[in-house]
C-alpha atoms as a PDB file:
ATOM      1  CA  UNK A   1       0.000   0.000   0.000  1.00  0.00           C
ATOM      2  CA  UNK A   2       2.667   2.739  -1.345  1.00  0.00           C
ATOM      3  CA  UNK A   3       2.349   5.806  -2.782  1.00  0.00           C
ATOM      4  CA  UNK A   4      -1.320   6.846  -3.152  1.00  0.00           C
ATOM      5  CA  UNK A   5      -1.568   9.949  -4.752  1.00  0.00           C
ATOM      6  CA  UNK A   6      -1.480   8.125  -8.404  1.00  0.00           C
ATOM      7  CA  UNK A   7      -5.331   7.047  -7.464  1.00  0.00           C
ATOM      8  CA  UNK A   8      -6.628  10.571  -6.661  1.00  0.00           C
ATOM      9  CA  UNK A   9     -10.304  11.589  -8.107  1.00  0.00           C
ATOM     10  CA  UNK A  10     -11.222  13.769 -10.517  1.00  0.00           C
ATOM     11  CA  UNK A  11     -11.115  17.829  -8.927  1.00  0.00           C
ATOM     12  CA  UNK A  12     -14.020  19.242  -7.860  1.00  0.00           C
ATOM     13  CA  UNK A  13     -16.565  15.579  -7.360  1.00  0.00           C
ATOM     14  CA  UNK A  14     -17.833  15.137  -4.326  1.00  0.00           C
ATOM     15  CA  UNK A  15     -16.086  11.954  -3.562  1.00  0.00           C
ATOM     16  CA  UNK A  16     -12.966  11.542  -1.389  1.00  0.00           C
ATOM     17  CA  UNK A  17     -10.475   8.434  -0.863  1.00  0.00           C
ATOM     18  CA  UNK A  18      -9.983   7.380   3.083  1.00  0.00           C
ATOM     19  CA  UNK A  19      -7.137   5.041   4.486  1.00  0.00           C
ATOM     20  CA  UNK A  20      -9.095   3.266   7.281  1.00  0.00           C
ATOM     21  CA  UNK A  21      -6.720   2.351  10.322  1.00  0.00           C
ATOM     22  CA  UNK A  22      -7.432   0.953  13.641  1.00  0.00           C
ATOM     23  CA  UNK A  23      -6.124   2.250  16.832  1.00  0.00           C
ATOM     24  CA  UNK A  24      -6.706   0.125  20.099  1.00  0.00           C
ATOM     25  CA  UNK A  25     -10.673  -1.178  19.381  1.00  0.00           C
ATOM     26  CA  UNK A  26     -11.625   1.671  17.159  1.00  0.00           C
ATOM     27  CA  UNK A  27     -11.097   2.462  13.594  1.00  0.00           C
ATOM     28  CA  UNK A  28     -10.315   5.662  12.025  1.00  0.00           C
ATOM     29  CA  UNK A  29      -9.944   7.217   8.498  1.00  0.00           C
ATOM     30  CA  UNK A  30      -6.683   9.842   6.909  1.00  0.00           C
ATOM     31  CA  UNK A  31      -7.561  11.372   3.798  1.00  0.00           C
ATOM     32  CA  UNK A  32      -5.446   9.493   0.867  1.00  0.00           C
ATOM     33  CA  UNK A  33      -4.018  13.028  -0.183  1.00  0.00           C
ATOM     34  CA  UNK A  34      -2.556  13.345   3.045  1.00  0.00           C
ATOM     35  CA  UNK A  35      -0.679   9.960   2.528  1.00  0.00           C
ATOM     36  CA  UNK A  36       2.554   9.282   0.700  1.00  0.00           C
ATOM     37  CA  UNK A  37       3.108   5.750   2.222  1.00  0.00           C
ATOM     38  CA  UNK A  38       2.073   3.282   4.643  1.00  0.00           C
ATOM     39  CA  UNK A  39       5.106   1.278   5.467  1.00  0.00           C
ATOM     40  CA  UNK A  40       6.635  -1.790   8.039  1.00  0.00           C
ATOM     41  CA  UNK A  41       7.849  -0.616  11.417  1.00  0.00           C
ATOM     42  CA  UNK A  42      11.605   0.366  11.519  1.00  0.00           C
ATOM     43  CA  UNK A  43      14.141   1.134  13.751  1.00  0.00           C
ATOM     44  CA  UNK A  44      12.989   4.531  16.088  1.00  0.00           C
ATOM     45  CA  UNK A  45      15.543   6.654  17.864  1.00  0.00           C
ATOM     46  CA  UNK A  46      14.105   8.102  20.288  1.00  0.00           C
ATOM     47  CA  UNK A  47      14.995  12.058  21.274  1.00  0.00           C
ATOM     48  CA  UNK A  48      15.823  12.890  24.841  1.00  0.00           C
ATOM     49  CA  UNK A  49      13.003  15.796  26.568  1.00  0.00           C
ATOM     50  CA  UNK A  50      10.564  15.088  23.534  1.00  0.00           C
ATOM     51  CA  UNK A  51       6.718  15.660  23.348  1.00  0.00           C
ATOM     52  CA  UNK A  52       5.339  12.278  25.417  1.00  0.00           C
ATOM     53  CA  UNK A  53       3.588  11.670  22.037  1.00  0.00           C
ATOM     54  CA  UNK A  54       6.313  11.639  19.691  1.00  0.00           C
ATOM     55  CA  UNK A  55       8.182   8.291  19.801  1.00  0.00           C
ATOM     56  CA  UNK A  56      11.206  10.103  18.534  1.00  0.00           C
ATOM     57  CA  UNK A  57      12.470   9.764  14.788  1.00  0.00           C
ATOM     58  CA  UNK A  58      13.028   7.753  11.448  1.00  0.00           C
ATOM     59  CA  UNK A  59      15.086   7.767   8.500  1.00  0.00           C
ATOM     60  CA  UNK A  60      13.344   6.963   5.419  1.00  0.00           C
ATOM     61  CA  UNK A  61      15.169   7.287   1.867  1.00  0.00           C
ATOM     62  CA  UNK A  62      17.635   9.756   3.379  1.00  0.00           C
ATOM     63  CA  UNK A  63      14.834  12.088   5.182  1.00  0.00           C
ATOM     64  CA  UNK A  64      14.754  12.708   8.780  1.00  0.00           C
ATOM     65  CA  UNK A  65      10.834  12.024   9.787  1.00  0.00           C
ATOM     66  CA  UNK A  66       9.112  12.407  12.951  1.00  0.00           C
ATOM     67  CA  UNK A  67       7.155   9.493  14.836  1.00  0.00           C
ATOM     68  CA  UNK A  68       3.866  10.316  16.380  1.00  0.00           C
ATOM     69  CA  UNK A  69       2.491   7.334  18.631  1.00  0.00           C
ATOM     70  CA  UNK A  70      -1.720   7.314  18.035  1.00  0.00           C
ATOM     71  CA  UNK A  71      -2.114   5.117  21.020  1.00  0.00           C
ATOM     72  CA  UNK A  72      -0.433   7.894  22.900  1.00  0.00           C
ATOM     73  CA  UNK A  73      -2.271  10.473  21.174  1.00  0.00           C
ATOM     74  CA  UNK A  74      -5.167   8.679  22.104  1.00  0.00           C
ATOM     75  CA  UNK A  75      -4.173   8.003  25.377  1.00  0.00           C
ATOM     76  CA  UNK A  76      -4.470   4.338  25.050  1.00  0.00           C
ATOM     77  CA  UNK A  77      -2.766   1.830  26.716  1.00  0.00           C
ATOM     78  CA  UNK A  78       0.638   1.145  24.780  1.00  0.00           C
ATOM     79  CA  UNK A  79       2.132  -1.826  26.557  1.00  0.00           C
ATOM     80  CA  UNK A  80       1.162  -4.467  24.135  1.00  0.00           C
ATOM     81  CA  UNK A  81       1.200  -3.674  20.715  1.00  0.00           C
ATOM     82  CA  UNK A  82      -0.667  -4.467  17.837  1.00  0.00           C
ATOM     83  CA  UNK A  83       1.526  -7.351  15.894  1.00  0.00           C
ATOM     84  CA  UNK A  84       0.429  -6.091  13.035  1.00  0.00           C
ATOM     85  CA  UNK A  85       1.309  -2.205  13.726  1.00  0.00           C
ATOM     86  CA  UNK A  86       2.041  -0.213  10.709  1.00  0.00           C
ATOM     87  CA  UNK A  87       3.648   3.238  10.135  1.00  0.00           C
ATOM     88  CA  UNK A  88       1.256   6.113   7.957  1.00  0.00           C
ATOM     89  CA  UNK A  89       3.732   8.629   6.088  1.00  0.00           C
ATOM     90  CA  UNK A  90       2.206  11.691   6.125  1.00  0.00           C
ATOM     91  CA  UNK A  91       2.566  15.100   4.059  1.00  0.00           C
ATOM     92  CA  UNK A  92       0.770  17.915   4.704  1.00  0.00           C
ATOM     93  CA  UNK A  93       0.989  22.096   5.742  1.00  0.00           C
ATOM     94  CA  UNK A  94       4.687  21.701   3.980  1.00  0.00           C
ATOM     95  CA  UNK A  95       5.497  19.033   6.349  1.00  0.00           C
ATOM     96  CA  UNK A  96       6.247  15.074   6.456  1.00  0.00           C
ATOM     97  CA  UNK A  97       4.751  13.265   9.487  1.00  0.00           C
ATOM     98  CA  UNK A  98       5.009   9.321  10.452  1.00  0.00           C
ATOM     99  CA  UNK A  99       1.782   7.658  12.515  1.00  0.00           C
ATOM    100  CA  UNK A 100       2.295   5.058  14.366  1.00  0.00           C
ATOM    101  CA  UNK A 101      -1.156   2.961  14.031  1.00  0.00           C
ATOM    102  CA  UNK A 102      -2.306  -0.664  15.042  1.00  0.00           C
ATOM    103  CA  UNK A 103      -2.692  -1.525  11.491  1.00  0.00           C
ATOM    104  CA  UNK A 104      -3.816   0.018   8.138  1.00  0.00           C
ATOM    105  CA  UNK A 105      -6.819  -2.385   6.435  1.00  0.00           C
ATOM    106  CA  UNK A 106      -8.436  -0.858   3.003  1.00  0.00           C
ATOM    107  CA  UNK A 107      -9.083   2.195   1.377  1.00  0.00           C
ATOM    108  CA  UNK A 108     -12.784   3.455   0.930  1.00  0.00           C
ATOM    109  CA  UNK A 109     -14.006   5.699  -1.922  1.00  0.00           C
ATOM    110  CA  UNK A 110     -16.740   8.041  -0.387  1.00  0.00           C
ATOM    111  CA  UNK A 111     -18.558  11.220  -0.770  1.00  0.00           C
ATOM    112  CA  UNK A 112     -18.497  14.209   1.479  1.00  0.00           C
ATOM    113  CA  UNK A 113     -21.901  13.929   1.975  1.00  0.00           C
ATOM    114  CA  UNK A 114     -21.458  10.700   3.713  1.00  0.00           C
ATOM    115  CA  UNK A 115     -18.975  12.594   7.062  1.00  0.00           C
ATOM    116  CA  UNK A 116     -21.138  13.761   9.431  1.00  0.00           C
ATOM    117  CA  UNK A 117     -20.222  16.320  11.920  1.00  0.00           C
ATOM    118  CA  UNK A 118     -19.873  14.843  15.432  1.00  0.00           C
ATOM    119  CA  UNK A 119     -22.336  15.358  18.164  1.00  0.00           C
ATOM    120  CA  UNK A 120     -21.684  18.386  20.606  1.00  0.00           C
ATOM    121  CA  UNK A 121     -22.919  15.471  23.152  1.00  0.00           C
ATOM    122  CA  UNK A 122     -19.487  13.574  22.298  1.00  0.00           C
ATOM    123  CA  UNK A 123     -16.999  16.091  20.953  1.00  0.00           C
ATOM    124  CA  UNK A 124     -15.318  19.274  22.624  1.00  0.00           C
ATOM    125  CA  UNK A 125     -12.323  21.385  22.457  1.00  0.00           C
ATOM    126  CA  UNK A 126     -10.107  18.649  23.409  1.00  0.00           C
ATOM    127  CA  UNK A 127     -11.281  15.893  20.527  1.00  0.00           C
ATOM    128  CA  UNK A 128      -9.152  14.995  17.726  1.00  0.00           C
ATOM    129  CA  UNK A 129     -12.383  13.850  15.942  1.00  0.00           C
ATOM    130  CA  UNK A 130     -13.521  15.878  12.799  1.00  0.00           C
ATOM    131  CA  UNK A 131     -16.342  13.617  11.588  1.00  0.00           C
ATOM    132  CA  UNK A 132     -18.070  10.316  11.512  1.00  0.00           C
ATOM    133  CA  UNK A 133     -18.405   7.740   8.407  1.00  0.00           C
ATOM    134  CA  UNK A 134     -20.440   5.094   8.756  1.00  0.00           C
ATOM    135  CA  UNK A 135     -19.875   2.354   6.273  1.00  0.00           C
ATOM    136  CA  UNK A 136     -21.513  -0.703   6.399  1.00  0.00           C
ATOM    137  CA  UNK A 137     -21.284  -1.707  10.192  1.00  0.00           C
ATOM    138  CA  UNK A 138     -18.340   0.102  10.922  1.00  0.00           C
ATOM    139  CA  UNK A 139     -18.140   3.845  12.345  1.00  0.00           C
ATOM    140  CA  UNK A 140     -15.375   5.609  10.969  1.00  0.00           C
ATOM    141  CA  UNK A 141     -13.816   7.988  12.211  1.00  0.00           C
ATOM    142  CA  UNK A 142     -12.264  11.279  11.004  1.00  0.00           C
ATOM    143  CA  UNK A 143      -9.151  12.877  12.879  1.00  0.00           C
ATOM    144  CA  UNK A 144      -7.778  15.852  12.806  1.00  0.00           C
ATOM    145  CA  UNK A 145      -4.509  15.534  11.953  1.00  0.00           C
ATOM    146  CA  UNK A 146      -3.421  19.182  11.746  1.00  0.00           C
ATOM    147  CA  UNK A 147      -4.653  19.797  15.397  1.00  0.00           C
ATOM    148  CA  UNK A 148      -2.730  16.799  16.409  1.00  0.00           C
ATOM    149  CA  UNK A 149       0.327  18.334  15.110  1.00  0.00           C
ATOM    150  CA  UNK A 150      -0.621  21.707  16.307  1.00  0.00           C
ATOM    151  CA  UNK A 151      -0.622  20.445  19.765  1.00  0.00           C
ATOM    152  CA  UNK A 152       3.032  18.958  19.850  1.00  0.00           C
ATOM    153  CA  UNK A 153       4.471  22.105  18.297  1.00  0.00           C
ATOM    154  CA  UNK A 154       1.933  25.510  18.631  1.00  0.00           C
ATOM    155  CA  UNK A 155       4.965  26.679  16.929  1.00  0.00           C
ATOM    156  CA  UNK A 156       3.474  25.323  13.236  1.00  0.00           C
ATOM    157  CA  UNK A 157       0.355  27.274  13.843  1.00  0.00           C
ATOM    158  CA  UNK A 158      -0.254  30.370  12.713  1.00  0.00           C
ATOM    159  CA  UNK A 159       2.308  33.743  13.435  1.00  0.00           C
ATOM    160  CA  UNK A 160       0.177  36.456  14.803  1.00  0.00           C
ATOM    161  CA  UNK A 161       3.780  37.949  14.820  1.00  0.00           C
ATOM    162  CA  UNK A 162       3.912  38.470  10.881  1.00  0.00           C
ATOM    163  CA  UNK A 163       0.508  39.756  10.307  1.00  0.00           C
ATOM    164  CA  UNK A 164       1.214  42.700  12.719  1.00  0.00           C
ATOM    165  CA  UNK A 165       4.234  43.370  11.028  1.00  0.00           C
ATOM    166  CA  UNK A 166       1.773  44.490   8.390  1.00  0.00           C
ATOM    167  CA  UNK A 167       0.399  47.402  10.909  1.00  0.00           C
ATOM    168  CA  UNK A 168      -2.373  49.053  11.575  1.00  0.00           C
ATOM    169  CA  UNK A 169      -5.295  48.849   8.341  1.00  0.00           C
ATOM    170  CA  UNK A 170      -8.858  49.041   8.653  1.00  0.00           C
ATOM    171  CA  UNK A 171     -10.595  46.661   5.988  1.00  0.00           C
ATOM    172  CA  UNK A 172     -14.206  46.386   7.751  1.00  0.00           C
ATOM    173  CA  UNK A 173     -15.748  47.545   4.645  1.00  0.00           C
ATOM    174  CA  UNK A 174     -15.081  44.423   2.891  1.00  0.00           C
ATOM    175  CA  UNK A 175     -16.411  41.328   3.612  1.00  0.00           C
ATOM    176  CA  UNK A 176     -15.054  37.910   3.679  1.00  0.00           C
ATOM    177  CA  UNK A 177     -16.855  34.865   3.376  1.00  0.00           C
ATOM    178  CA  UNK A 178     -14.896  31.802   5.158  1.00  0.00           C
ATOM    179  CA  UNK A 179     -15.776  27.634   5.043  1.00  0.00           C
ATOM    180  CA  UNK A 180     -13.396  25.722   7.291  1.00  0.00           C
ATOM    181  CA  UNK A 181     -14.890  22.751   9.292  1.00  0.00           C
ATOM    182  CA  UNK A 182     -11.930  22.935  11.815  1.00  0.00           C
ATOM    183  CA  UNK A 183     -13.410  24.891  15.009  1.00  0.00           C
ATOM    184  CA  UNK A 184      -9.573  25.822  16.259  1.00  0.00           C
ATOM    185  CA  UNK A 185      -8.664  26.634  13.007  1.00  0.00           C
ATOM    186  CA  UNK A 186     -11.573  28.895  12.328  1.00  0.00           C
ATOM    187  CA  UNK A 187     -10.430  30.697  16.259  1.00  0.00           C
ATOM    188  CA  UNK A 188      -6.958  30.913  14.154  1.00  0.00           C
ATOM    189  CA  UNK A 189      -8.039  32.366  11.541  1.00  0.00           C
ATOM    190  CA  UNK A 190     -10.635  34.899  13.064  1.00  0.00           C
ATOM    191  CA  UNK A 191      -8.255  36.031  15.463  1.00  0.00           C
ATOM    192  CA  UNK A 192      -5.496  36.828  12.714  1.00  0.00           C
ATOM    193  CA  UNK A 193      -7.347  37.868  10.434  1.00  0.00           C
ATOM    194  CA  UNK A 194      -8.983  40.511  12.575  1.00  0.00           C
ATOM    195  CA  UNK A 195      -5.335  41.634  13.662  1.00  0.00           C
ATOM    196  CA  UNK A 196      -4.879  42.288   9.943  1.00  0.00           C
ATOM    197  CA  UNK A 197      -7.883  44.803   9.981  1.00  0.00           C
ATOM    198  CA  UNK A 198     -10.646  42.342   8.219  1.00  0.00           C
ATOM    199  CA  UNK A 199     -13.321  42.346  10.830  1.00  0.00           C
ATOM    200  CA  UNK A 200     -16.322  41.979   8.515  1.00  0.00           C
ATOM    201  CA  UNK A 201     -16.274  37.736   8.273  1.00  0.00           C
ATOM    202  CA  UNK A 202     -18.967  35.184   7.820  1.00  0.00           C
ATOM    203  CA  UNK A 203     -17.690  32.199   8.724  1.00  0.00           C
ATOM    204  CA  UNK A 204     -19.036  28.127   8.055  1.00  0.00           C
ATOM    205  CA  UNK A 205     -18.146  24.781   9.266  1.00  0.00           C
ATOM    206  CA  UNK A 206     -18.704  23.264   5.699  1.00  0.00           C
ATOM    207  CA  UNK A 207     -19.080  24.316   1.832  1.00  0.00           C
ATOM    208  CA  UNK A 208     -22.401  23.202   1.598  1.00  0.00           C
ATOM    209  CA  UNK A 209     -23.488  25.865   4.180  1.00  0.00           C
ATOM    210  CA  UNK A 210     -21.084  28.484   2.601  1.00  0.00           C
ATOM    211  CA  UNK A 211     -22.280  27.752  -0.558  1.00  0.00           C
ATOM    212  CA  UNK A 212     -26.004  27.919   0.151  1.00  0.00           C
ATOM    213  CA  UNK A 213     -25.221  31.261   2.019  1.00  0.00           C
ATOM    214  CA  UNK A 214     -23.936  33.000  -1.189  1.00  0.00           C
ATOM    215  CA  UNK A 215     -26.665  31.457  -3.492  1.00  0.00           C
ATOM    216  CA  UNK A 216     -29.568  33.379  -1.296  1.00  0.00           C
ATOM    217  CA  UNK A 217     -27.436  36.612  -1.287  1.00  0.00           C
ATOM    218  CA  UNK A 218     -27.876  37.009  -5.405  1.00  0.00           C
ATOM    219  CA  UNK A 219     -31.520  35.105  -5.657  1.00  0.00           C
ATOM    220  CA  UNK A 220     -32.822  38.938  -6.221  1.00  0.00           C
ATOM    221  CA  UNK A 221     -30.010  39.116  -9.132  1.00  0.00           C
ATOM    222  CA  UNK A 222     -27.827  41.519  -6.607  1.00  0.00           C
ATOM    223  CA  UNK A 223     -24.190  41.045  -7.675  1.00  0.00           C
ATOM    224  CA  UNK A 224     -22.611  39.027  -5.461  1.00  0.00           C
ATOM    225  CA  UNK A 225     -19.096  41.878  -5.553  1.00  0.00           C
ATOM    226  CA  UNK A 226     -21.202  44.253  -4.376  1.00  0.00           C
ATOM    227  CA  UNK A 227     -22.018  41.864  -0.826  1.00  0.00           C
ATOM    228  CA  UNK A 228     -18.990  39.706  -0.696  1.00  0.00           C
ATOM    229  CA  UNK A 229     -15.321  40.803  -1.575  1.00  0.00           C
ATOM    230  CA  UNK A 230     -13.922  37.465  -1.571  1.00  0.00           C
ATOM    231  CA  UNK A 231     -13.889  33.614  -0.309  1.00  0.00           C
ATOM    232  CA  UNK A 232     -11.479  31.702   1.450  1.00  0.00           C
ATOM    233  CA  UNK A 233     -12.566  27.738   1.607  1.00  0.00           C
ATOM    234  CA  UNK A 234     -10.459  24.491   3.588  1.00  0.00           C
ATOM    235  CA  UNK A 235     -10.441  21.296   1.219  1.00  0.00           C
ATOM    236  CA  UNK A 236     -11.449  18.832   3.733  1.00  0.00           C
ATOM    237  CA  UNK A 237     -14.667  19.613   4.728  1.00  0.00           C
ATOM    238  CA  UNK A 238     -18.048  17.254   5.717  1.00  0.00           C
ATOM    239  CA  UNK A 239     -21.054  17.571   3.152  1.00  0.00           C
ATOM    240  CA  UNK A 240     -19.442  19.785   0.606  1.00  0.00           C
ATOM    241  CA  UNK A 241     -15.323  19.976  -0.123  1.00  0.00           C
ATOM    242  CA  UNK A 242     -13.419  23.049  -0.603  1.00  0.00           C
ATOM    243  CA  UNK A 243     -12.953  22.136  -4.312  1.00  0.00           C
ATOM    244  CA  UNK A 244     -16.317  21.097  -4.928  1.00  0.00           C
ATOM    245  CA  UNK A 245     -17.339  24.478  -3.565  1.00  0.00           C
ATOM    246  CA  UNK A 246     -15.258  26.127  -5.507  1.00  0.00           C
ATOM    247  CA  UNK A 247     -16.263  24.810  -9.088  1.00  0.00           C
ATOM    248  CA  UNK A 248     -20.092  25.193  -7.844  1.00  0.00           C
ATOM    249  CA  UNK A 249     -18.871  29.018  -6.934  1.00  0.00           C
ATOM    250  CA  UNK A 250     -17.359  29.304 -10.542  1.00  0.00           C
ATOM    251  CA  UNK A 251     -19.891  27.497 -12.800  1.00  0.00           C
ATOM    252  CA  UNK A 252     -23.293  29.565 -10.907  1.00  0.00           C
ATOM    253  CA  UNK A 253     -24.461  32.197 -13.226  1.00  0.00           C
ATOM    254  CA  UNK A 254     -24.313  34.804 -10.403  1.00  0.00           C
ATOM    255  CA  UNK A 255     -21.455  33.927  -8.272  1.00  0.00           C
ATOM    256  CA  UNK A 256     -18.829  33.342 -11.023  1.00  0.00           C
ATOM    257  CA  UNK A 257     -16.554  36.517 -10.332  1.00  0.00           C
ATOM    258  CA  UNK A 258     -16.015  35.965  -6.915  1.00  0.00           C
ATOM    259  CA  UNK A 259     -12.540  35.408  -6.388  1.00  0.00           C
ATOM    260  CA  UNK A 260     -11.903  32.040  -4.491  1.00  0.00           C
ATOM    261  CA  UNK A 261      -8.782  31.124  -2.656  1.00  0.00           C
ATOM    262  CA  UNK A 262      -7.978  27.850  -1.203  1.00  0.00           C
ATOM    263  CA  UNK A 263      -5.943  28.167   2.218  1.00  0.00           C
ATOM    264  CA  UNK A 264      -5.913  24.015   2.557  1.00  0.00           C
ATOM    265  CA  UNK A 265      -2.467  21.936   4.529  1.00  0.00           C
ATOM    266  CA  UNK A 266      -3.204  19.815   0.879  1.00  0.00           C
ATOM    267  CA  UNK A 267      -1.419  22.638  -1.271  1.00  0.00           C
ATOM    268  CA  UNK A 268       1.828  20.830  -2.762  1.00  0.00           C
ATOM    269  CA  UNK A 269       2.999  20.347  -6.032  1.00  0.00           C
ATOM    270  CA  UNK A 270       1.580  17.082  -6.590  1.00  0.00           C
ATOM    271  CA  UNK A 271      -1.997  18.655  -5.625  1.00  0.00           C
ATOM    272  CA  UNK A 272      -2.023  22.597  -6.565  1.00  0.00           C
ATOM    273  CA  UNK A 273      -3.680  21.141 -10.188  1.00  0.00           C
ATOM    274  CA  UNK A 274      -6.509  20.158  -8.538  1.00  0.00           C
ATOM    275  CA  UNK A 275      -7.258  23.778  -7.481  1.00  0.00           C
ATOM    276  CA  UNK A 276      -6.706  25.017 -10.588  1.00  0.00           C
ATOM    277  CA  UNK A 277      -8.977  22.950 -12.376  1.00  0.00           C
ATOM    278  CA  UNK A 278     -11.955  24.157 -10.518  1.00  0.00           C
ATOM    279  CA  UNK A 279     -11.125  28.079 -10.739  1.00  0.00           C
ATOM    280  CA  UNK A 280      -9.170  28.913  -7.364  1.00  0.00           C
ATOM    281  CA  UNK A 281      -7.447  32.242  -8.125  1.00  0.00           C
ATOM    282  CA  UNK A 282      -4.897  31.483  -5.220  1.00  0.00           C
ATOM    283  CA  UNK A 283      -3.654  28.457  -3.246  1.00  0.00           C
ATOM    284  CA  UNK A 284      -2.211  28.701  -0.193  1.00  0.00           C
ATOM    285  CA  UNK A 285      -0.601  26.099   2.237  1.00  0.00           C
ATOM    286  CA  UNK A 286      -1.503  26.272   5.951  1.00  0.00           C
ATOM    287  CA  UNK A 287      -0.026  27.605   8.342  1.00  0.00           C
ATOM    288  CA  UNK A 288       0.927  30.746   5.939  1.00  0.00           C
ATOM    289  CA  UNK A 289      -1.415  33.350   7.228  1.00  0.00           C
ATOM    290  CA  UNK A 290       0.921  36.465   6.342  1.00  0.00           C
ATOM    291  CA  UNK A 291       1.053  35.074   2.571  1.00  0.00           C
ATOM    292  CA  UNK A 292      -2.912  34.725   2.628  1.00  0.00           C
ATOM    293  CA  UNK A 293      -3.446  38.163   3.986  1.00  0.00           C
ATOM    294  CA  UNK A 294      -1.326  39.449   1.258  1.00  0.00           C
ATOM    295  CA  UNK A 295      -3.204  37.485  -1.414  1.00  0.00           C
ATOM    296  CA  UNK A 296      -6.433  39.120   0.024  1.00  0.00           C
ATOM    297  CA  UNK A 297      -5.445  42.510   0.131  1.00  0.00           C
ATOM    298  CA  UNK A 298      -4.052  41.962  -3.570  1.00  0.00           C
ATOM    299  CA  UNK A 299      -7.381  40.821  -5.309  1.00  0.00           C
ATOM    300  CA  UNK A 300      -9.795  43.143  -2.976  1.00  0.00           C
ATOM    301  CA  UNK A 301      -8.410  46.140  -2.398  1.00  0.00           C
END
């Protein structure tokens, strides 16, 4: 199971590929974009006054990678391991990550529309868990990988530091419509880009609710330009993706000029075509905040 990223779907469907993975008695799901490998364990040299999560660190093909132990993440038991355990090579926000998982079964093809958003009953701020699949008998679920990474190293989130070396600009007159299911991620993102001077945001937990927001603002044949400045969508998203939204933004009679930008941790050179198929006027890879700010004030202002 090597190298996935030669299977990836058409841009802009509403389908998605999942590696499913079990952790202690419960099975999980990593988007197949975010994967460049699953491989056998190897050797792990541990690093002295590291995060209790990370095991400590690999070489693989002459790169230096990072170990990040899920039953420890989980905070699952971790004295008997799986015999089966594998090791998920990840890429993603311009970085290269290696789970450690109990062991990787199949790969589903599914449609956004199929993740449901978790129950408040069961999730809070401390949950790693995005969304829920269920497929046949089995509950999948989603993690959030980016917020698992986040938490080892708050350093790879964003820099508050570089957007106020931008100063002092008030941009309240134009108005920013955001879709990013992530709730500390859309904290991030308020909270920057308010330090930036763009106040005026409507933010949504999913494209399909971003999407059906800007379709009632022009159902009186008001130009869209003249209510919304400019979108900023995730990729990864339950009901509706961030491309999908983006090439039903494009192709709509009404909405077609409003410049789209895609601020995704999938934004590398093996996936920037995908964007670019559906109409995204920028792509930009989390955690670059600075770069996105100066993106927006370059098509808005």
């Amino acid at each position: 199971m090597q190298d996935h990223r030669g299977i990836l779907l058409e841009s802009g469907t509403i389908e998605l590929e999942i590696v499913e993975f079990e952790v202690g008695s419960n099975t999980f799901g990593i988007n197949v974009m975010k994967v460049r490998e699953i491989i056998q364990p190897i050797p792990i040299t541990p690093i002295p006054n590291a995060h209790p999560h990370v095991d400590g660190i690999i070489q693989l093909r002459g790169e230096v990678l990072p170990v990040i132990d899920m039953l420890k993440v989980l905070n699952l038991p971790t004295e008997n391991r799986h015999p089966e355990e594998k090791y998920i090579v990840t890429e993603f926000n311009q970085q290269k990550v290696v789970y450690r998982v109990d062991s990787v079964s199949q790969i589903h093809r599914i449609s956004w529309e199929q993740i449901e958003k978790p129950s408040e009953l069961y999730q809070s701020q401390y949950s790693n868990v995005i969304g829920v699949i269920k497929h046949q008998d089995v509950m999948i679920l989603l993690l959030d990988f980016e917020k698992i990474v986040l938490d080892i190293n708050p350093e790879s989130g964003f820099s508050v530091d570089a957007v106020r070396k931008l100063g002092e600009r008030d941009r309240s007159d134009k108005k920013i419509v955001i879709a990013e299911d992530s709730p500390l991620l859309r904290q991030l993102l308020l909270d920057t880009l308010n330090e930036a001077g763009y106040t005026n945001l409507e933010f949504f937990e999913n494209g399909k609710l971003a999407f059906d927001y800007l379709s009632k603002l022009v159902e009186d044949d008001e130009a869209i330009e003249n209510q919304v400045q400019l979108m900023i969508t995730d990729i990864e998203m339950p009901q509706m993706d961030g491309h999908h939204l983006t090439k039903k933004v494009k192709d709509h009679p009404h909405l077609g000029k409003l410049p789209v930008i895609i601020f995704s941790s999938l934004i590398t050179n093996d996936l920037r075509h995908k964007g670019e198929q559906v109409g995204a006027l920028e792509q930009i890879s989390k955690p670059e905040i600075a770069e996105l700010i100066l993106k927006i004030d370059k098509h808005i202002l």
